[in-house]
N, C-alpha and C. Protein backbone atom coordinates (compact mmCIF):
# COMPACT_ATOMS: atom_id res chain seq x y z
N UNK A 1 119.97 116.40 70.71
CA UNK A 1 118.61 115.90 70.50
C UNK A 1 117.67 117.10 70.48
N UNK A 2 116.64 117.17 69.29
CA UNK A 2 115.88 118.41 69.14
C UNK A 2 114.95 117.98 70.56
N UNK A 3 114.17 119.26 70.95
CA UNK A 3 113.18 119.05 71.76
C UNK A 3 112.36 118.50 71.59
N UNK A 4 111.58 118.49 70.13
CA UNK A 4 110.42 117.55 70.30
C UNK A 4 111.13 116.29 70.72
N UNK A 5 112.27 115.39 70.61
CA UNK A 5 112.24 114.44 70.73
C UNK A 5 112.13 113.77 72.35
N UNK A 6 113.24 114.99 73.20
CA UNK A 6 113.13 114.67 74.23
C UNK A 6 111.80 114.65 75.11
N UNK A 7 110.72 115.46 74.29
CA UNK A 7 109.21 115.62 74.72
C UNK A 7 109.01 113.97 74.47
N UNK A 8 109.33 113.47 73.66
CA UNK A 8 108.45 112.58 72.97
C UNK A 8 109.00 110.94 73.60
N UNK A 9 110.45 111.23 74.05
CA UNK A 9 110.78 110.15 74.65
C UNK A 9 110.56 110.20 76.06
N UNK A 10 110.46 111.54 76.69
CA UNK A 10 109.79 111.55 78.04
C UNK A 10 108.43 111.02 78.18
N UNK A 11 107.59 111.40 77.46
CA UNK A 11 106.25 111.29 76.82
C UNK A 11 105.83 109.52 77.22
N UNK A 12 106.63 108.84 76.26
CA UNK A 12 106.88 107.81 76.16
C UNK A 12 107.14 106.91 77.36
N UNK A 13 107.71 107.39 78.23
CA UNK A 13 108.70 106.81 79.26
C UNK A 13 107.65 107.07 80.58
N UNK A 14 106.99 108.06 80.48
CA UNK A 14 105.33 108.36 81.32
C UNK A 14 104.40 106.94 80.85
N UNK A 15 104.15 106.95 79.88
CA UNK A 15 103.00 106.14 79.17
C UNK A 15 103.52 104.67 79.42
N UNK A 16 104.66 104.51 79.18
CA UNK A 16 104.97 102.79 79.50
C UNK A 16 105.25 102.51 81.30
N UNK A 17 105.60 103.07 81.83
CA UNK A 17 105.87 102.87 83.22
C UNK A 17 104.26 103.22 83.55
N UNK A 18 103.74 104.31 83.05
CA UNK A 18 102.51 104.62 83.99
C UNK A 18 101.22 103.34 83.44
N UNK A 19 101.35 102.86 82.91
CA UNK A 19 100.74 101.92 82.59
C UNK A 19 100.65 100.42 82.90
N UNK A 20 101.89 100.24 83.36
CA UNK A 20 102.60 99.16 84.39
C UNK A 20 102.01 99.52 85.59
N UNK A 21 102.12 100.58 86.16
CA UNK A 21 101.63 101.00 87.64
C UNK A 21 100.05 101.01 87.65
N UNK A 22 99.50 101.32 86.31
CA UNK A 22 98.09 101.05 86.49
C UNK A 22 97.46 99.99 86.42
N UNK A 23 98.32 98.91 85.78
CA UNK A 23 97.98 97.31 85.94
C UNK A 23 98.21 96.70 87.28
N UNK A 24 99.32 97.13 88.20
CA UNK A 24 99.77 96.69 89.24
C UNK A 24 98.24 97.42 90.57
N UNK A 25 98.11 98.59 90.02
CA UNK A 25 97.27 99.43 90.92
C UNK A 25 95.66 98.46 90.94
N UNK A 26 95.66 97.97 89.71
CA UNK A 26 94.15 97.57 89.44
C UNK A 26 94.04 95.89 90.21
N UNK A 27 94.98 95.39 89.99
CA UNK A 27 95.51 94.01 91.09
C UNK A 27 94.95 94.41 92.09
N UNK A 28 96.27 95.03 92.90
CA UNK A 28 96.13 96.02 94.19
C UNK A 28 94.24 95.80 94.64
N UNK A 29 94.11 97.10 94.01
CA UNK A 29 92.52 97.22 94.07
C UNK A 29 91.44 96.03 94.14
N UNK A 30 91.74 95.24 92.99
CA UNK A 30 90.97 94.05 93.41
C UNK A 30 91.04 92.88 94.52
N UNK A 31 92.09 93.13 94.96
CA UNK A 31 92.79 92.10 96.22
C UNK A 31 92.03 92.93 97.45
N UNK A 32 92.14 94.26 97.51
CA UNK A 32 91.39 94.97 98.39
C UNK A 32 89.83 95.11 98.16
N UNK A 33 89.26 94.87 97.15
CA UNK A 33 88.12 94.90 97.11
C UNK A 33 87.55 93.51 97.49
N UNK A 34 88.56 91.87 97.67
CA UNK A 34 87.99 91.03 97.71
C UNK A 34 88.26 91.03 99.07
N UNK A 35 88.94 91.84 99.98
CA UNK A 35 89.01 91.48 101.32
C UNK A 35 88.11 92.89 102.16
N UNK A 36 86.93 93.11 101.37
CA UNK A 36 86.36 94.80 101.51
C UNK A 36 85.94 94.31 103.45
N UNK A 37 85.04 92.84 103.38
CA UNK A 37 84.52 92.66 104.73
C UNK A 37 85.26 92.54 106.03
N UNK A 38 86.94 92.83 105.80
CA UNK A 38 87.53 92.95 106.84
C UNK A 38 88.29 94.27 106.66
N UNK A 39 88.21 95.32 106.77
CA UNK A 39 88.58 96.85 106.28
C UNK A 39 90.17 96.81 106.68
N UNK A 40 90.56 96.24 107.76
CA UNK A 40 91.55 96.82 108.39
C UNK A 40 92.77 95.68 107.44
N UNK A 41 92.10 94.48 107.30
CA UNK A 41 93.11 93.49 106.66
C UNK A 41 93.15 94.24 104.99
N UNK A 42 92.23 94.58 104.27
CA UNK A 42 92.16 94.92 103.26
C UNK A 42 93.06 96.43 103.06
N UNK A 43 93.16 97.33 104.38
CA UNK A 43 93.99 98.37 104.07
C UNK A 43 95.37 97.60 104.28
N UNK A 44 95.63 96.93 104.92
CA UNK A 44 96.98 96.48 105.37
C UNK A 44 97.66 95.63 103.97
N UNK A 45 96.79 94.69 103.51
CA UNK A 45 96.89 94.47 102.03
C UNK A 45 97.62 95.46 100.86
N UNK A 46 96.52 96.33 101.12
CA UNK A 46 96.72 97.65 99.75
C UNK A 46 98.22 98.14 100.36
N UNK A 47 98.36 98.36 101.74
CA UNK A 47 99.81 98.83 102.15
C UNK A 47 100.78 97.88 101.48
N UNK A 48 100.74 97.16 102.11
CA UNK A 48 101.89 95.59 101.73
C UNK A 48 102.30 96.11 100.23
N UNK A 49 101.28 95.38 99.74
CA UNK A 49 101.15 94.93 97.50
C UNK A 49 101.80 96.35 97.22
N UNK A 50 101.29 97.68 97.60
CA UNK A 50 101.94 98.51 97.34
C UNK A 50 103.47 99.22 97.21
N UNK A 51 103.81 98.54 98.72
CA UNK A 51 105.11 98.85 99.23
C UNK A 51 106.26 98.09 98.49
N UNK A 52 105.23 96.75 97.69
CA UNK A 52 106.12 96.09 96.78
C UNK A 52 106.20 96.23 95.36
N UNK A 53 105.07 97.34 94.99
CA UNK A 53 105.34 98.19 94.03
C UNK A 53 106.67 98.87 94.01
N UNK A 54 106.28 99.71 95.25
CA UNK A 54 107.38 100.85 95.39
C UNK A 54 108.85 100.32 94.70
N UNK A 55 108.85 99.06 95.71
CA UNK A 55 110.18 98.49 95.53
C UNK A 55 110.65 97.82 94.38
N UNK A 56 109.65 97.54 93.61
CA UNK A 56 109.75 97.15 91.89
C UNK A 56 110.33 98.20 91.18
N UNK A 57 109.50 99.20 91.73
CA UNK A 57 109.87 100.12 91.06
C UNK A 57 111.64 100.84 91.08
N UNK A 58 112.02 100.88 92.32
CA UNK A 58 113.24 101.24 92.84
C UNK A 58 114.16 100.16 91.94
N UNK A 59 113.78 98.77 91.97
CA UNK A 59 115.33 97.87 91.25
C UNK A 59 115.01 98.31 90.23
N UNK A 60 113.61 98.44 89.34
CA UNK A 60 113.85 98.66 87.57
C UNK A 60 114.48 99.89 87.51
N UNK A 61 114.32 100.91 88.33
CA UNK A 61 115.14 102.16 87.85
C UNK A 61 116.41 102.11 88.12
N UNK A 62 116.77 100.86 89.07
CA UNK A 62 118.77 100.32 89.04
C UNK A 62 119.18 99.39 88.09
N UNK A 63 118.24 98.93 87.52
CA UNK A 63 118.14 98.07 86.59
C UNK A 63 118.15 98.82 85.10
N UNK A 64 117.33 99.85 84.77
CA UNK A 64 117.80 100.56 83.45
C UNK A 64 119.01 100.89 83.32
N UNK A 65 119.87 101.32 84.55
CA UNK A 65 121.07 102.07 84.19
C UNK A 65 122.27 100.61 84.13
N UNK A 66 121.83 99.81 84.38
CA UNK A 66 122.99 98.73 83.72
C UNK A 66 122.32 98.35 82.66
N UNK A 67 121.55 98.22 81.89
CA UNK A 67 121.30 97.58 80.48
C UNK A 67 121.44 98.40 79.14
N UNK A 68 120.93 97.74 78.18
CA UNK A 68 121.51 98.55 77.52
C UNK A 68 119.53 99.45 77.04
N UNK A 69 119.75 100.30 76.58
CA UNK A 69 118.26 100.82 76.13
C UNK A 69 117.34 100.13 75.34
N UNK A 70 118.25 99.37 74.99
CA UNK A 70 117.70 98.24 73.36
C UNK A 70 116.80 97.57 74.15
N UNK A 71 116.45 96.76 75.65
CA UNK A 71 116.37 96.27 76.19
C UNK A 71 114.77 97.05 76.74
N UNK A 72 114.43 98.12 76.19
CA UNK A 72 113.74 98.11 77.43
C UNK A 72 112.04 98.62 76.50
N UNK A 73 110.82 98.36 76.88
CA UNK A 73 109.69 99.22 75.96
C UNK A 73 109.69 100.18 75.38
N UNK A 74 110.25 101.02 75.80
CA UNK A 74 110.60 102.53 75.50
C UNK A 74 111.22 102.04 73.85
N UNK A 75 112.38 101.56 73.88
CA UNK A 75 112.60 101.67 72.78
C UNK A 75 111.83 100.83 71.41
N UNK A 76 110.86 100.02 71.53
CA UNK A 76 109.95 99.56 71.15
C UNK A 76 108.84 100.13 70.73
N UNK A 77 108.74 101.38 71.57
CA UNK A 77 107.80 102.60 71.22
C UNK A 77 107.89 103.51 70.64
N UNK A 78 109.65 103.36 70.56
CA UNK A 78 110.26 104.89 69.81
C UNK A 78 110.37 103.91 68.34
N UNK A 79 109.44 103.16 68.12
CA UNK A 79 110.39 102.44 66.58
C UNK A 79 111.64 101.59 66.29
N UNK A 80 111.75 101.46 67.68
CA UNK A 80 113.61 100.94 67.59
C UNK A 80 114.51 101.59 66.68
N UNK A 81 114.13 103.26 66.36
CA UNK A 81 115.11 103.82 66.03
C UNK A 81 114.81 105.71 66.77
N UNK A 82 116.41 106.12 66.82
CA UNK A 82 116.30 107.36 67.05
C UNK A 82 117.64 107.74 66.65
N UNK A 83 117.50 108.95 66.18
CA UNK A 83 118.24 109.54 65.57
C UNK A 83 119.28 110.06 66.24
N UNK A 84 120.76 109.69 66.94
CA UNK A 84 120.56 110.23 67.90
C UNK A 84 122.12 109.12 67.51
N UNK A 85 123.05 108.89 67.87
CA UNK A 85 124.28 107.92 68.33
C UNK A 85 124.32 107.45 69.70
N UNK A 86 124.31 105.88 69.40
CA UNK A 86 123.83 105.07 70.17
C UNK A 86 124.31 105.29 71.99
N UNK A 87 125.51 105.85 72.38
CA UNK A 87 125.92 106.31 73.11
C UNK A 87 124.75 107.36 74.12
N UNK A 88 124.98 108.39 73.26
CA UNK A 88 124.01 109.59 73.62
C UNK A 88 122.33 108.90 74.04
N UNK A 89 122.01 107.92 72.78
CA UNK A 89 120.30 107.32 72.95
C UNK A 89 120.63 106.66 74.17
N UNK A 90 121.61 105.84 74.72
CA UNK A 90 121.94 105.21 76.16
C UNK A 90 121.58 106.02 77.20
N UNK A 91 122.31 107.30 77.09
CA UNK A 91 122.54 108.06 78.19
C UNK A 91 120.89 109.03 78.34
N UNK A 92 120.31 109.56 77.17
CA UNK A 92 118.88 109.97 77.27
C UNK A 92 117.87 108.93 78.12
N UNK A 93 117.75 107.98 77.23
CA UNK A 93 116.39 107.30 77.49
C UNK A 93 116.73 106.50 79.17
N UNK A 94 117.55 105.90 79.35
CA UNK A 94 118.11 105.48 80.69
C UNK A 94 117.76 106.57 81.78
N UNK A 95 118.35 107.75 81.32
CA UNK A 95 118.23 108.90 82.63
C UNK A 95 117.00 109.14 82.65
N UNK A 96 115.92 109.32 81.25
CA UNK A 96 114.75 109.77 81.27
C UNK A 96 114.00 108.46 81.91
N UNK A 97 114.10 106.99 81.60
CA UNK A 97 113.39 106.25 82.55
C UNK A 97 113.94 106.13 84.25
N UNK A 98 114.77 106.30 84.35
CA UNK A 98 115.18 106.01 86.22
C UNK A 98 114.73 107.02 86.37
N UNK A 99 114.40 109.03 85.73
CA UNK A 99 113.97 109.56 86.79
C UNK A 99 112.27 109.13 86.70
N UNK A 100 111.48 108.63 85.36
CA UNK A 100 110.22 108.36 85.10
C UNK A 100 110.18 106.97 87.05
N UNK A 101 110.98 106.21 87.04
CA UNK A 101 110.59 105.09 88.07
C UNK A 101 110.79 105.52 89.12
N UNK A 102 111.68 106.33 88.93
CA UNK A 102 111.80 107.26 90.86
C UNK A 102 110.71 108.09 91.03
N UNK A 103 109.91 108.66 90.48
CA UNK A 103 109.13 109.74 90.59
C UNK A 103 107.88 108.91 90.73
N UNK A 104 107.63 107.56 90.04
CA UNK A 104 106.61 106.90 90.27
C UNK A 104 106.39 105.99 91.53
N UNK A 105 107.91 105.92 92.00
CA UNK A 105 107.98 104.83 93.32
C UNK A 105 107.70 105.69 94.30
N UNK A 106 108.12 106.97 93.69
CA UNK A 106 107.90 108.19 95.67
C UNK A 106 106.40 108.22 95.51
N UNK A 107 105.56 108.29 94.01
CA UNK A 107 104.04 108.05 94.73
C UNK A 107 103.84 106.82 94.75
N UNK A 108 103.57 105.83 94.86
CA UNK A 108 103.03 104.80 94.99
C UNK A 108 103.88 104.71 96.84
N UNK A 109 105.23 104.77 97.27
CA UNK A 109 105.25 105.27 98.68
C UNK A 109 104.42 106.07 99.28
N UNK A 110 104.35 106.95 98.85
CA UNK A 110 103.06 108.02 99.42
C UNK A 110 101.54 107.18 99.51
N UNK A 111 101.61 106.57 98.53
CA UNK A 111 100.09 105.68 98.39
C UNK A 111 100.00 104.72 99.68
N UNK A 112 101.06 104.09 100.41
CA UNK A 112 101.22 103.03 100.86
C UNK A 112 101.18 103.55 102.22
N UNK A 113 102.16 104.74 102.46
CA UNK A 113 101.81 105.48 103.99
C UNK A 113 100.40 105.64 104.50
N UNK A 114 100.00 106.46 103.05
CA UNK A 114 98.76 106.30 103.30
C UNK A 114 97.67 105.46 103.77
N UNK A 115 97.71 104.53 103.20
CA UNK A 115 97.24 102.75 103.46
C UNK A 115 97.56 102.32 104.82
N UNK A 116 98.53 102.64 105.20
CA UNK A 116 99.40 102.74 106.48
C UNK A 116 98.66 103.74 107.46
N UNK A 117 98.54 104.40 106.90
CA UNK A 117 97.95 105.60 108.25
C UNK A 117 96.49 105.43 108.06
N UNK A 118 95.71 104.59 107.40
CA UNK A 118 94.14 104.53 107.44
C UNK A 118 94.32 103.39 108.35
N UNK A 119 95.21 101.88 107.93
CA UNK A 119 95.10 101.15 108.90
C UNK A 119 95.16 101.75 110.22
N UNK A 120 96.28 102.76 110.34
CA UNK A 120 96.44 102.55 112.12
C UNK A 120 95.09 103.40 112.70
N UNK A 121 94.45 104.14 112.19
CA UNK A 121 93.14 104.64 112.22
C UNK A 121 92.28 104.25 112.50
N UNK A 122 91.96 103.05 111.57
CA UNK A 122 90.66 101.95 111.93
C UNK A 122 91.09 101.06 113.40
N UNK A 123 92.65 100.79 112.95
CA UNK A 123 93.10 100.07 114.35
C UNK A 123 92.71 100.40 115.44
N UNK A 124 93.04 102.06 115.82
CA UNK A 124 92.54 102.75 117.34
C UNK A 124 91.63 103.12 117.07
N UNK A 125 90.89 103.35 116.39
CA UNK A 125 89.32 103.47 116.50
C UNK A 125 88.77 101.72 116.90
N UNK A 126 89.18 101.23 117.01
CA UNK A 126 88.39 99.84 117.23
C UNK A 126 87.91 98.91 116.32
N UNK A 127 88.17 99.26 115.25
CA UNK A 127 87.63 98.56 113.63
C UNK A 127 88.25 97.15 114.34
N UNK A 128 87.02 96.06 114.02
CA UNK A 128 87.05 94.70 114.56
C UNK A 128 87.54 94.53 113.02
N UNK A 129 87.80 93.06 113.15
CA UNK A 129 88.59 92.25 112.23
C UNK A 129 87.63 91.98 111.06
N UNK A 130 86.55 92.58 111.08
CA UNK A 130 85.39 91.97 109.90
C UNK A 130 83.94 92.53 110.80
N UNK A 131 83.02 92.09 109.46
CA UNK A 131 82.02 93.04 109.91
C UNK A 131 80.92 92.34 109.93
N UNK A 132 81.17 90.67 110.06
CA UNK A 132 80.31 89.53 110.11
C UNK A 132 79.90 89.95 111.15
């Protein structure tokens, strides 16, 4: 596979996963923005929804490597064609999306610790349950 392509199916494999995570993120966000008057429930929220990102994220990237590529956006984006024998296009785009979902689940983990360590923050600081 020439390089531009592997640019272009990595490329690709950024743009469709990261775009999923920014729909899931913007949920997220609004679930926390509708629970803004209780801070500590609303970080604990953003932890949770997140942590079940993470974990979305973890089966789809066990989940690419049993299907077949035909199966997945990526190849929908590439044209449903690449130049490439179907074997080899298996073994590219598969490896290039599980490492695209692993790399996106360790941040959105990181996001969630985080969420995690503001709750326990507000917790021992005394943050009451709401600010009625």
């Amino acid at each position: 596979m020439a390089e531009p392509d592997k640019y272009r199916v990595r490329t690709l494999a950024v743009l469709s996963i990261g775009r999923g995570c920014f729909f899931a993120a913007l949920a997220i966000f609004c679930v926390m923005i509708g629970l803004i008057a209780e801070p500590l429930q609303s970080l604990k929220s953003g932890a949770i929804l997140t942590m079940i990102v993470a974990c979305v994220l973890l089966i789809k990237a066990e989940w690419v490597v049993r299907h077949s590529y035909k199966q997945t956006e990526l190849w929908i984006l590439l044209d449903r064609r690449i130049e490439l024998a179907p074997e080899v296009a298996q073994r590219i785009i598969t490896v290039t999306l599980r490492e695209v979902y692993l790399r996106y689940a360790l941040y959105t983990t990181a996001i969630a610790v985080g969420f995690w360590l503001l709750a326990l923050l507000f917790w021992l600081g005394g943050a009451k349950a709401s600010f009625k």
